[in-house]
C-alpha atoms as a PDB file:
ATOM      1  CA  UNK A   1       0.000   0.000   0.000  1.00  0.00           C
ATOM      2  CA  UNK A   2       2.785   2.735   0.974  1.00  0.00           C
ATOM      3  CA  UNK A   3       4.446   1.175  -2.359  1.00  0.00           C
ATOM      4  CA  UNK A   4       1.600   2.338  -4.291  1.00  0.00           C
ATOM      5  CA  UNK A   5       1.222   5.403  -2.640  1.00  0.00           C
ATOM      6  CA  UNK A   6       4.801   6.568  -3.401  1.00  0.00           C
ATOM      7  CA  UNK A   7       4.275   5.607  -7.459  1.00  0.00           C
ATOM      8  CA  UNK A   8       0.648   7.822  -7.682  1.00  0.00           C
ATOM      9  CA  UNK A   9       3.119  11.322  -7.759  1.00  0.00           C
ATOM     10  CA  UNK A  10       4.863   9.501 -10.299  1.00  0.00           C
ATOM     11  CA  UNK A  11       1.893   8.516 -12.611  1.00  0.00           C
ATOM     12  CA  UNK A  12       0.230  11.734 -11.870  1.00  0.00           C
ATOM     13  CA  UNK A  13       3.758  13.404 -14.177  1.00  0.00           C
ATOM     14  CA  UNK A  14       3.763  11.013 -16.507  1.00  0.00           C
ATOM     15  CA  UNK A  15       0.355  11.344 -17.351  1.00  0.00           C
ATOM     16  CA  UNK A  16       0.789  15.152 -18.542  1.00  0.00           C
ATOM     17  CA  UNK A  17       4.124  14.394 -20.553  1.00  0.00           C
ATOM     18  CA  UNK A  18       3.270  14.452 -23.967  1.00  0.00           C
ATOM     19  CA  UNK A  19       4.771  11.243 -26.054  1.00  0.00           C
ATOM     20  CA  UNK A  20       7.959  12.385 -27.891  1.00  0.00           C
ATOM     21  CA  UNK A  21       8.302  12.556 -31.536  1.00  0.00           C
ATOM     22  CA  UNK A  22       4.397  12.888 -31.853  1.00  0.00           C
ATOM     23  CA  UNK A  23       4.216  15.396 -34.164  1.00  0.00           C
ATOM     24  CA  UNK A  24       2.930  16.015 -38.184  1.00  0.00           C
ATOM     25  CA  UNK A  25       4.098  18.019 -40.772  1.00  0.00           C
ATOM     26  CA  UNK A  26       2.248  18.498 -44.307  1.00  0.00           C
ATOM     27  CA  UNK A  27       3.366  20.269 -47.536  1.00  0.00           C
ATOM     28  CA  UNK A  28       1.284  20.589 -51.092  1.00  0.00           C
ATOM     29  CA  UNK A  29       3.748  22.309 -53.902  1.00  0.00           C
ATOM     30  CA  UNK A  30       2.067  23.309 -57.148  1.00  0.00           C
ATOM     31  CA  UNK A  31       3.538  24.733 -60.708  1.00  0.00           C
ATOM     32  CA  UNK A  32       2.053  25.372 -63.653  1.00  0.00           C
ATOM     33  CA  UNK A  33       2.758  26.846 -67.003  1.00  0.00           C
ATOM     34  CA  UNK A  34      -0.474  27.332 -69.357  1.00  0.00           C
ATOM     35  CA  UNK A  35       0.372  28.150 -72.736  1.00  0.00           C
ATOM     36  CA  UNK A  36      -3.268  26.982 -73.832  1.00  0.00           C
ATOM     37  CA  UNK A  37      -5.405  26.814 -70.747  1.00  0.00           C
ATOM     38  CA  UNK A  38      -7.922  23.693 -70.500  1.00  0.00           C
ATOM     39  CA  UNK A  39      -5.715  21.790 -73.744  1.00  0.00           C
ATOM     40  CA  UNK A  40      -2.693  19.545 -74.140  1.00  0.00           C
ATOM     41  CA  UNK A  41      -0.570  22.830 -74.267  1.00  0.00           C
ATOM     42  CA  UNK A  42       0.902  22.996 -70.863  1.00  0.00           C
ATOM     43  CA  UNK A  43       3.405  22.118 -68.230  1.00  0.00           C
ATOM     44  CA  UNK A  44       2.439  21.174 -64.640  1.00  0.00           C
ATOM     45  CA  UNK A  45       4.053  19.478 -61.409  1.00  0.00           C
ATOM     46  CA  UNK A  46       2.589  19.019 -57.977  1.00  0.00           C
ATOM     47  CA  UNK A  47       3.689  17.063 -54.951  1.00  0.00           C
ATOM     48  CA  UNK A  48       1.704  16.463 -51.704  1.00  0.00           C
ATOM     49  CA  UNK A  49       3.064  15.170 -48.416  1.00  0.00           C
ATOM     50  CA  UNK A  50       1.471  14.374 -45.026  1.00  0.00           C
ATOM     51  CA  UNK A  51       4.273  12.999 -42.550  1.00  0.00           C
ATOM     52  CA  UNK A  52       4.316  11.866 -39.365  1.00  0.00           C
ATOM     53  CA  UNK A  53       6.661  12.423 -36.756  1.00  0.00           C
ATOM     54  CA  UNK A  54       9.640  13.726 -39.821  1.00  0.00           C
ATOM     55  CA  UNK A  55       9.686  16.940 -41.509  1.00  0.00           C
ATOM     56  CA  UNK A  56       8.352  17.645 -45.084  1.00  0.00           C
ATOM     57  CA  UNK A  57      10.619  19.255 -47.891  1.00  0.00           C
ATOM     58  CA  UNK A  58      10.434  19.249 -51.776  1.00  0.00           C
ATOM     59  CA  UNK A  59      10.220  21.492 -55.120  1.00  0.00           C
ATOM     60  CA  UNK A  60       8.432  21.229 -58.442  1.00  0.00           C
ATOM     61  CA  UNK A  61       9.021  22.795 -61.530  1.00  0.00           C
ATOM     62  CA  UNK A  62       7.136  23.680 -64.843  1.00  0.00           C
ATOM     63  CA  UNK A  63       7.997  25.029 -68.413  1.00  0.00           C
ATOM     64  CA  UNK A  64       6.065  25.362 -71.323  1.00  0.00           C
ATOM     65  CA  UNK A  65       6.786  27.015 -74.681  1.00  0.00           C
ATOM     66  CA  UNK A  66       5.252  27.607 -77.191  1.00  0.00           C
ATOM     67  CA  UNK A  67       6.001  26.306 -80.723  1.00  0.00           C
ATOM     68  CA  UNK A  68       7.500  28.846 -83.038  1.00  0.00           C
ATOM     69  CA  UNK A  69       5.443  28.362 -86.201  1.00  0.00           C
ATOM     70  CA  UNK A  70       5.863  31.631 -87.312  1.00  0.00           C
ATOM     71  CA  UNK A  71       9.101  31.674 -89.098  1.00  0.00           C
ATOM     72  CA  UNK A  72      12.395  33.270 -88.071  1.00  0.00           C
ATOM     73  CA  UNK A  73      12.339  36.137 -86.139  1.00  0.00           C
ATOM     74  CA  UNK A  74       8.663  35.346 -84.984  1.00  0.00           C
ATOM     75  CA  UNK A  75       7.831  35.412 -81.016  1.00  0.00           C
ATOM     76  CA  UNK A  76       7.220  32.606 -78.833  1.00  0.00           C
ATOM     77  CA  UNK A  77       5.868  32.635 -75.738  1.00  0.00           C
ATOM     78  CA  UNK A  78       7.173  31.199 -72.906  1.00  0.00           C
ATOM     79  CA  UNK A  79       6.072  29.920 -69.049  1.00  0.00           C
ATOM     80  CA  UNK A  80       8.155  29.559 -65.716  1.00  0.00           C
ATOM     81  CA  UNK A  81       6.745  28.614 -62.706  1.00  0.00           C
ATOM     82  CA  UNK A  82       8.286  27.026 -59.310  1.00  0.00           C
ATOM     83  CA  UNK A  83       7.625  26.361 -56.137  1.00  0.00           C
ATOM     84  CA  UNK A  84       9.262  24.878 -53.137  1.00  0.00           C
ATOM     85  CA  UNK A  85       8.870  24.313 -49.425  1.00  0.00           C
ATOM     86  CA  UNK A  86      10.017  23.224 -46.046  1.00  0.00           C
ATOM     87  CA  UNK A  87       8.306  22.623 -42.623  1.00  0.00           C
ATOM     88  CA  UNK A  88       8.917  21.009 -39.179  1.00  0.00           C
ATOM     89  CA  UNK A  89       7.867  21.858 -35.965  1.00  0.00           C
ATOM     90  CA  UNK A  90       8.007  25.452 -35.622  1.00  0.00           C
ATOM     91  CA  UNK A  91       9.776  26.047 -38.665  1.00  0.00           C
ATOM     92  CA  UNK A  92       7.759  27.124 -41.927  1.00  0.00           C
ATOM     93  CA  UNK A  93       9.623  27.815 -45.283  1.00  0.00           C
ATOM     94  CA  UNK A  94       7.883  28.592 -48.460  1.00  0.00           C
ATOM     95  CA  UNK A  95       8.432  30.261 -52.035  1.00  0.00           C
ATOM     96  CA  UNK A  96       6.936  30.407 -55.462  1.00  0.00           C
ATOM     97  CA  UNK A  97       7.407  32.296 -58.678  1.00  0.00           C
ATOM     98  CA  UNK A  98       6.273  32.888 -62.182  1.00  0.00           C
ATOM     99  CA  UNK A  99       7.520  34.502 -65.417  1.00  0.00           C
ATOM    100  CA  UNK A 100       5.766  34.650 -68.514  1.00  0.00           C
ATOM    101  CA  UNK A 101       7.524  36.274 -71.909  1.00  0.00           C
ATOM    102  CA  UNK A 102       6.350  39.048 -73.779  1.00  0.00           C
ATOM    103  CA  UNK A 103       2.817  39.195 -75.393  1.00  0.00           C
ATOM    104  CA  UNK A 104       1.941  35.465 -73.260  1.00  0.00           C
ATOM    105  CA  UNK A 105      -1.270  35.711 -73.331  1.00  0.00           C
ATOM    106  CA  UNK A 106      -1.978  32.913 -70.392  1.00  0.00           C
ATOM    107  CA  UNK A 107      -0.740  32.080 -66.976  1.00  0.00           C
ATOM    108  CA  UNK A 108       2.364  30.767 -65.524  1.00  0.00           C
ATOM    109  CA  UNK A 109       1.532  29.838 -62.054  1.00  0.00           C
ATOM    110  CA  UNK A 110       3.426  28.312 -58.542  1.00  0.00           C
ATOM    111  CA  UNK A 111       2.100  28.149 -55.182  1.00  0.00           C
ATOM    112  CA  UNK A 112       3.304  26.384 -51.865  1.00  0.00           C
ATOM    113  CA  UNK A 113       1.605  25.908 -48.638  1.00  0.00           C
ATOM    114  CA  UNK A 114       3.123  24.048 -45.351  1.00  0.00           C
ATOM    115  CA  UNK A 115       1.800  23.490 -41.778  1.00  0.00           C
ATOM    116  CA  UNK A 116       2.795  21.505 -39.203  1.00  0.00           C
ATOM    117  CA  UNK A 117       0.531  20.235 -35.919  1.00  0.00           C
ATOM    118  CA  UNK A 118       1.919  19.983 -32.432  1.00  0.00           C
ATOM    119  CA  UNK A 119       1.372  19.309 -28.456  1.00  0.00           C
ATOM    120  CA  UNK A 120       2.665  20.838 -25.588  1.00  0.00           C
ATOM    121  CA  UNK A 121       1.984  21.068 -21.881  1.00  0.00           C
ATOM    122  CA  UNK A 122       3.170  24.039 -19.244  1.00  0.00           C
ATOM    123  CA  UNK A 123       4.167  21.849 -16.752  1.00  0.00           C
ATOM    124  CA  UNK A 124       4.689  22.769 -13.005  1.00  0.00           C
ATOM    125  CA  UNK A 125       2.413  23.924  -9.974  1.00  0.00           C
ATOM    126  CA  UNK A 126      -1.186  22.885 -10.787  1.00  0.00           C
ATOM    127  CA  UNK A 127      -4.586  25.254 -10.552  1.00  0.00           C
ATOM    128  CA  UNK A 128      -3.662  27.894 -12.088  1.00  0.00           C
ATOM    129  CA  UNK A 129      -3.207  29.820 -15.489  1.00  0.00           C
ATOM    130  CA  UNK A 130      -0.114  31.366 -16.456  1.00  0.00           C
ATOM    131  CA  UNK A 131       1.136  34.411 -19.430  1.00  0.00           C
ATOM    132  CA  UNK A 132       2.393  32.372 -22.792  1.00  0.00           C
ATOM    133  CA  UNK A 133       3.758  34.673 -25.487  1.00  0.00           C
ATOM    134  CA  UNK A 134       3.533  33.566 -28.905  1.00  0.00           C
ATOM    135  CA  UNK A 135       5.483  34.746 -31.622  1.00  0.00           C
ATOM    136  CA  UNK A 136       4.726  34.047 -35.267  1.00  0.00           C
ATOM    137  CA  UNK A 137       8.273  35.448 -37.112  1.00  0.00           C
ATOM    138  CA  UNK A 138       7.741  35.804 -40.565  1.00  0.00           C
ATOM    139  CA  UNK A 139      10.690  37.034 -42.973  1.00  0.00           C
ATOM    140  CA  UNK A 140       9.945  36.737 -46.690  1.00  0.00           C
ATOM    141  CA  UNK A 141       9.629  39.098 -49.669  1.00  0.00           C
ATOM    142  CA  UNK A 142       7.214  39.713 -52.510  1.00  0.00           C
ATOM    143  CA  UNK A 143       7.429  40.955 -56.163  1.00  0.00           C
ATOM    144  CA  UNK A 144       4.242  41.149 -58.588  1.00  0.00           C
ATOM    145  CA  UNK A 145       1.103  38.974 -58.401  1.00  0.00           C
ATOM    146  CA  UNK A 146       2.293  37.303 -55.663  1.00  0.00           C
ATOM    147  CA  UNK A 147       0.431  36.809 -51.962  1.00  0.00           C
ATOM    148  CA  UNK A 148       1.242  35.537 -48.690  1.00  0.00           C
ATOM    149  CA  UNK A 149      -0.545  34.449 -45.943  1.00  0.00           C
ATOM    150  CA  UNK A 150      -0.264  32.511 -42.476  1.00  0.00           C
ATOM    151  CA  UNK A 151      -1.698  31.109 -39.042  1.00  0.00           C
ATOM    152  CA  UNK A 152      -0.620  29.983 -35.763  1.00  0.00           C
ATOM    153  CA  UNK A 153      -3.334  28.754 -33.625  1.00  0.00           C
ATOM    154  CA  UNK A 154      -4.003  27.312 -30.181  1.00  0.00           C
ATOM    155  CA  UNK A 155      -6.469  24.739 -29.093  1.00  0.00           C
ATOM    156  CA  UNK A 156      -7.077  27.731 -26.685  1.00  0.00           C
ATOM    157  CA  UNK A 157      -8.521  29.930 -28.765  1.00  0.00           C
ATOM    158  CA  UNK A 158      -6.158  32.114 -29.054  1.00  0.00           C
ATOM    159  CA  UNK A 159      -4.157  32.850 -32.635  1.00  0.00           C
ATOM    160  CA  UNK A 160      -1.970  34.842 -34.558  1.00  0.00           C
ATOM    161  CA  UNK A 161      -2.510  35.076 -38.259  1.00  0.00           C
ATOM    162  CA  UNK A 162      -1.217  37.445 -41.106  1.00  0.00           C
ATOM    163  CA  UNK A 163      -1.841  38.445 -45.030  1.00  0.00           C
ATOM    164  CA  UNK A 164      -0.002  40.366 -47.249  1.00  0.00           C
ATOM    165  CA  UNK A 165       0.257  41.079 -51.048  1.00  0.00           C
ATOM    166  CA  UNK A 166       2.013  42.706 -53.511  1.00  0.00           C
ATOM    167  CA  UNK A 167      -0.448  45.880 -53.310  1.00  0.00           C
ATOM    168  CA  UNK A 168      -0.865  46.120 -48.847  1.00  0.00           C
ATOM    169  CA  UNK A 169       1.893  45.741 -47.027  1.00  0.00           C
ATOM    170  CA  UNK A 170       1.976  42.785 -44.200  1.00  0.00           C
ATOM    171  CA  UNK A 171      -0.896  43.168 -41.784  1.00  0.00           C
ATOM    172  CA  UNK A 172      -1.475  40.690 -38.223  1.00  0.00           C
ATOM    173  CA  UNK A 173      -4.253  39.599 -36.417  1.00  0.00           C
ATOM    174  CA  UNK A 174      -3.903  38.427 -33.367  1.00  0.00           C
ATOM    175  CA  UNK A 175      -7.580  37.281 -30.962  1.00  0.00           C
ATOM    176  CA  UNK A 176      -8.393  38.744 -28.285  1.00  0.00           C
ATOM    177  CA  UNK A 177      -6.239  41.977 -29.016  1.00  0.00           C
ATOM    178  CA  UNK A 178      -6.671  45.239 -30.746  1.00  0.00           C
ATOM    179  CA  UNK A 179      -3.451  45.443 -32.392  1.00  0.00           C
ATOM    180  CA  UNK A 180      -0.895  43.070 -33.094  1.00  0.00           C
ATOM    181  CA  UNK A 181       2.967  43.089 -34.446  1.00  0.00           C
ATOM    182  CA  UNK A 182       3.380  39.202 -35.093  1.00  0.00           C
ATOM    183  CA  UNK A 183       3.770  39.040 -30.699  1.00  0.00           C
ATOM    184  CA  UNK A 184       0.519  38.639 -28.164  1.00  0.00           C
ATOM    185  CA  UNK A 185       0.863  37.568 -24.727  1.00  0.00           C
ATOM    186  CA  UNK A 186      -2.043  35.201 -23.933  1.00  0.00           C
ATOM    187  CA  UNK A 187      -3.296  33.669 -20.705  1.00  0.00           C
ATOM    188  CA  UNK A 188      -3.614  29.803 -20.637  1.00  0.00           C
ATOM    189  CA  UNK A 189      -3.854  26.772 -18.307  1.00  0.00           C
ATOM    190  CA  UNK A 190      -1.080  24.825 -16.733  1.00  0.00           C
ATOM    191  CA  UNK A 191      -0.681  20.652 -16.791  1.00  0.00           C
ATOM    192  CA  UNK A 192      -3.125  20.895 -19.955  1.00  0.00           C
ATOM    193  CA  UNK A 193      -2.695  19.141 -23.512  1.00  0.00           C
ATOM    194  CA  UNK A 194      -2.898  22.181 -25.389  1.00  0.00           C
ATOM    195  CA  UNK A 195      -1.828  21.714 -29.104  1.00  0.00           C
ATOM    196  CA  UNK A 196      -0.291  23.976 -31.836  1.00  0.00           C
ATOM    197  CA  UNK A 197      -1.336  23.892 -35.309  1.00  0.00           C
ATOM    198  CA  UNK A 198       0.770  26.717 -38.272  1.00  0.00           C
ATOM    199  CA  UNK A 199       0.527  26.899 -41.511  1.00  0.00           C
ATOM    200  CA  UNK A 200       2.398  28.971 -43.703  1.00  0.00           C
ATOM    201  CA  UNK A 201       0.766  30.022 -48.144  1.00  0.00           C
ATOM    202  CA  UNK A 202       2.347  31.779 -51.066  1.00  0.00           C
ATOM    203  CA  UNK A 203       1.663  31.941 -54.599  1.00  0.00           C
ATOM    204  CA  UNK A 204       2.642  33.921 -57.417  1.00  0.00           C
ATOM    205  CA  UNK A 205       1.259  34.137 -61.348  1.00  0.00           C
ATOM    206  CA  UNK A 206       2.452  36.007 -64.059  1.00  0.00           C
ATOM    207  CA  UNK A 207       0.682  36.688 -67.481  1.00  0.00           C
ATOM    208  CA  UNK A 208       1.949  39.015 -70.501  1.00  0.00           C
ATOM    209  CA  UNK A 209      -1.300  39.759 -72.135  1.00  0.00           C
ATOM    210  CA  UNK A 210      -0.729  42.786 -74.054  1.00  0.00           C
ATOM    211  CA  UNK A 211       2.550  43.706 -72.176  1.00  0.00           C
ATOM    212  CA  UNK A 212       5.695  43.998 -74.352  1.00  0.00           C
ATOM    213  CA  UNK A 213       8.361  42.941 -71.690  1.00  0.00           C
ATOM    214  CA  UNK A 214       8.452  39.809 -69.574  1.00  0.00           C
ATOM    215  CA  UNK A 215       6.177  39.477 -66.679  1.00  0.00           C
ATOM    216  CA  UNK A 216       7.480  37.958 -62.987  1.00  0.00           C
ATOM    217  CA  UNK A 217       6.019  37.336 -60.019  1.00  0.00           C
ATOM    218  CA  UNK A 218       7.911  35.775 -56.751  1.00  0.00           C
ATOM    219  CA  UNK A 219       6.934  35.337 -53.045  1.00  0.00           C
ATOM    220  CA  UNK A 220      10.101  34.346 -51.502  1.00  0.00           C
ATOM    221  CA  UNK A 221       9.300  33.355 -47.942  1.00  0.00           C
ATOM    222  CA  UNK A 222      12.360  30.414 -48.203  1.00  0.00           C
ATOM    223  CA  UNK A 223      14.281  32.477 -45.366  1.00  0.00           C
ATOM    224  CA  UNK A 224      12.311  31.642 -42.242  1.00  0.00           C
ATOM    225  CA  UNK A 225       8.747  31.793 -41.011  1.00  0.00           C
ATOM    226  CA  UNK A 226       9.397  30.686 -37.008  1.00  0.00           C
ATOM    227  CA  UNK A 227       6.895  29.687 -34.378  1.00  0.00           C
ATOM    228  CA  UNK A 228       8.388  30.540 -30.430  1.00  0.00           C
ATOM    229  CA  UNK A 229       6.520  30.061 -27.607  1.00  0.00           C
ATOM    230  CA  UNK A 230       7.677  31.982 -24.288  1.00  0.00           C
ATOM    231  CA  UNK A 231       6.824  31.432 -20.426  1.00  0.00           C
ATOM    232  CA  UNK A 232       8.251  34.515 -17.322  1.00  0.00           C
ATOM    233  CA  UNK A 233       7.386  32.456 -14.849  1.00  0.00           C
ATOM    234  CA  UNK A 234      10.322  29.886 -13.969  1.00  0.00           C
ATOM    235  CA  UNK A 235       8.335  27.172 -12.009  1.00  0.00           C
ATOM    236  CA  UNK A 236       7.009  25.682 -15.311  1.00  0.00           C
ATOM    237  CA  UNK A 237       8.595  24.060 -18.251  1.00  0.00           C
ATOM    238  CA  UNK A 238       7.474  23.587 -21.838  1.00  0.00           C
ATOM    239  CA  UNK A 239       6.884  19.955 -22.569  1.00  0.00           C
ATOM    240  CA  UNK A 240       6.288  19.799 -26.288  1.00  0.00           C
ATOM    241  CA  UNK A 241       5.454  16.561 -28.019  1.00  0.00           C
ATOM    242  CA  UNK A 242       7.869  16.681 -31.006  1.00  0.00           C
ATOM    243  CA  UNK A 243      10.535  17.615 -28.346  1.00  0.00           C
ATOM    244  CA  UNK A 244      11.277  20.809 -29.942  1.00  0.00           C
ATOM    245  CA  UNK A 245      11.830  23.603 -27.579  1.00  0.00           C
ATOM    246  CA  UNK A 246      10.219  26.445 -29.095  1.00  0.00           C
ATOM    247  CA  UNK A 247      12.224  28.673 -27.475  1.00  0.00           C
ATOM    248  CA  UNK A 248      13.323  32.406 -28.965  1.00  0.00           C
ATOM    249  CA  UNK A 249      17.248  33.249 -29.485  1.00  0.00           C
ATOM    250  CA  UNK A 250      18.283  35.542 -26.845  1.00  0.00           C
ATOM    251  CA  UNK A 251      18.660  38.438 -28.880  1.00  0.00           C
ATOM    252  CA  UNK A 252      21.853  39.565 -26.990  1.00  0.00           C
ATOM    253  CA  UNK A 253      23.551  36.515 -27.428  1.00  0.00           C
ATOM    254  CA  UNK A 254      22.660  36.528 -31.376  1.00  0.00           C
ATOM    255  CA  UNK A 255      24.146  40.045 -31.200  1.00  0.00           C
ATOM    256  CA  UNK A 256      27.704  39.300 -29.430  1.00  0.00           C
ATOM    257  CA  UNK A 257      27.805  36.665 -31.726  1.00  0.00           C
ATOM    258  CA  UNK A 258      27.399  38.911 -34.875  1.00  0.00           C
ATOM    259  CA  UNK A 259      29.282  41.277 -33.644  1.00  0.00           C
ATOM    260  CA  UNK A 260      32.307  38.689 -32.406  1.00  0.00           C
ATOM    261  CA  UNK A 261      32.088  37.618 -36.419  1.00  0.00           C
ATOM    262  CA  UNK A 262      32.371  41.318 -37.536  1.00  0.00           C
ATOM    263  CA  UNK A 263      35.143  42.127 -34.877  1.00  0.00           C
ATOM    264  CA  UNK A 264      37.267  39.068 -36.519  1.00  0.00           C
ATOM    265  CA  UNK A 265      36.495  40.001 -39.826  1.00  0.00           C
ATOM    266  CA  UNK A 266      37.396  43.214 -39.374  1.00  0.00           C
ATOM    267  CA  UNK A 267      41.136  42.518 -37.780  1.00  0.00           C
ATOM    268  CA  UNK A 268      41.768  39.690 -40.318  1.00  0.00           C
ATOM    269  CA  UNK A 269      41.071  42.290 -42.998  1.00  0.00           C
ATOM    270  CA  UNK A 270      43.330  44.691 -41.230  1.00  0.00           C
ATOM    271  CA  UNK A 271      46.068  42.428 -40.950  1.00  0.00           C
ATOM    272  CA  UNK A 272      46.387  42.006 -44.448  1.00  0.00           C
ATOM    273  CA  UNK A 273      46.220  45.196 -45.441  1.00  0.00           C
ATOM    274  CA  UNK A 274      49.152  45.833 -42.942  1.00  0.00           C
ATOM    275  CA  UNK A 275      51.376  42.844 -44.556  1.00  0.00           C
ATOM    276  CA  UNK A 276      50.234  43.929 -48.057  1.00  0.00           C
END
């Protein structure tokens, strides 16, 4: 009996550790290059992936051109279109483009979305609720016809979620608050299953229609889009059930660090000029 009493604490932490590696990831890649939309003239590649418990990466590619039947010196048109993407957990890369000659009357077309689903438990005194800040970090780029768009979402309730195209510049949402810069602070409960589900979209098209240069789109969001999850108070730990830490680069230690690099740069640079 005192035996079993002593294991109960025991079962009572096990029961609110997630399992490790218990995690999925999911990518869909698309490119297209129409020279006759709805016929046999075109180009296309697409890959889909839904893992489990291993991260998702590939590209496709797509050209199409069209048959010069016009004698020398005549025009031919001609579609690009890519698209590529990466994703584990809390780490979202994505990018697309599109280029389409001069006078291409149809659509050259890539788009990429990933996401990635998650677990995690604030473990430490019980009956309570605690601050969580969640950071959705998104660095990427657009040029032409080209959109981007993302979520991160809590079973909670609670979410941050952006747009942004190549006419508005990038805009968040975040619940629960009036304005939002990609960082909310929300309130949620401790020793809880609480999971994590992101997603990360771009696409870009391009079309020459009565344009006498080439058209190009791009959304190049291959850099980073980054998913951090921060706790103030030091009597809990983060328990996630990938095993990934979520946890934000101290931003002074990044910046010794850079500036370390630049330091040594700077005297090896010196030192040659003094020997030259």
């Amino acid at each position: 009996m005192n035996r079993l009493l002593f294991l109960l604490p025991l079962c009572a932490v096990l029961a609110y550790v997630p399992a490790a590696n218990a995690y999925t990831t999911s990518l869909t890649v698309i490119a297209s290059a129409n020279a006759a939309y709805g016929s046999q003239s075109y180009d296309a590649d697409s890959k889909v992936l839904n893992n489990v418990d291993s991260p998702s990466v590939d590209s496709v590619n797509a050209f199409y051109k069209v048959p010069n039947n016009g004698g020398p010196g005549s025009l031919s048109e001609i579609y690009r279109s890519s698209a590529s993407g990466f994703v584990s957990p809390g780490v979202l890369k994505a990018s697309a483009s599109a280029s389409a000659t001069p006078y291409a009357a149809n659509l050259a077309s890539g788009s990429s979305k990933v996401s990635f689903a998650d677990n995690f438990i604030l473990a430490g005194p019980s009956g309570r609720k605690i601050d969580l800040t969640l950071t959705y970090l998104v660095s990427g780029a657009l040029s032409g016809t080209a959109t981007a768009s993302g979520v991160v979402q809590l079973s909670t309730g609670d979410r941050i979620s952006f747009t942004e195209n190549g006419y508005t510049p990038r805009s968040f949402s975040c619940s629960w608050i009036a304005s939002c810069t990609g960082v909310a602070t929300f309130s949620v409960p401790v020793n809880t299953l609480i999971s994590l589900d992101a997603f990360l979209e771009v696409g870009a098209g391009a079309s020459s229609y009565f344009k006498p240069t080439l058209t190009e789109s791009y959304a190049n969001f291959g850099s980073t889009g980054l998913v951090y999850l921060g706790i103030a108070d030091s009597r809990y730990q983060l328990q996630s059930g990938s095993g990934f830490g979520y946890a934000p680069v101290p931003v002074p230690a990044a910046f010794l660090s850079f500036a370390t690099g630049l330091c040594a740069f700077g005297f090896s640079t010196l030192r040659k000029r003094i020997k030259s």
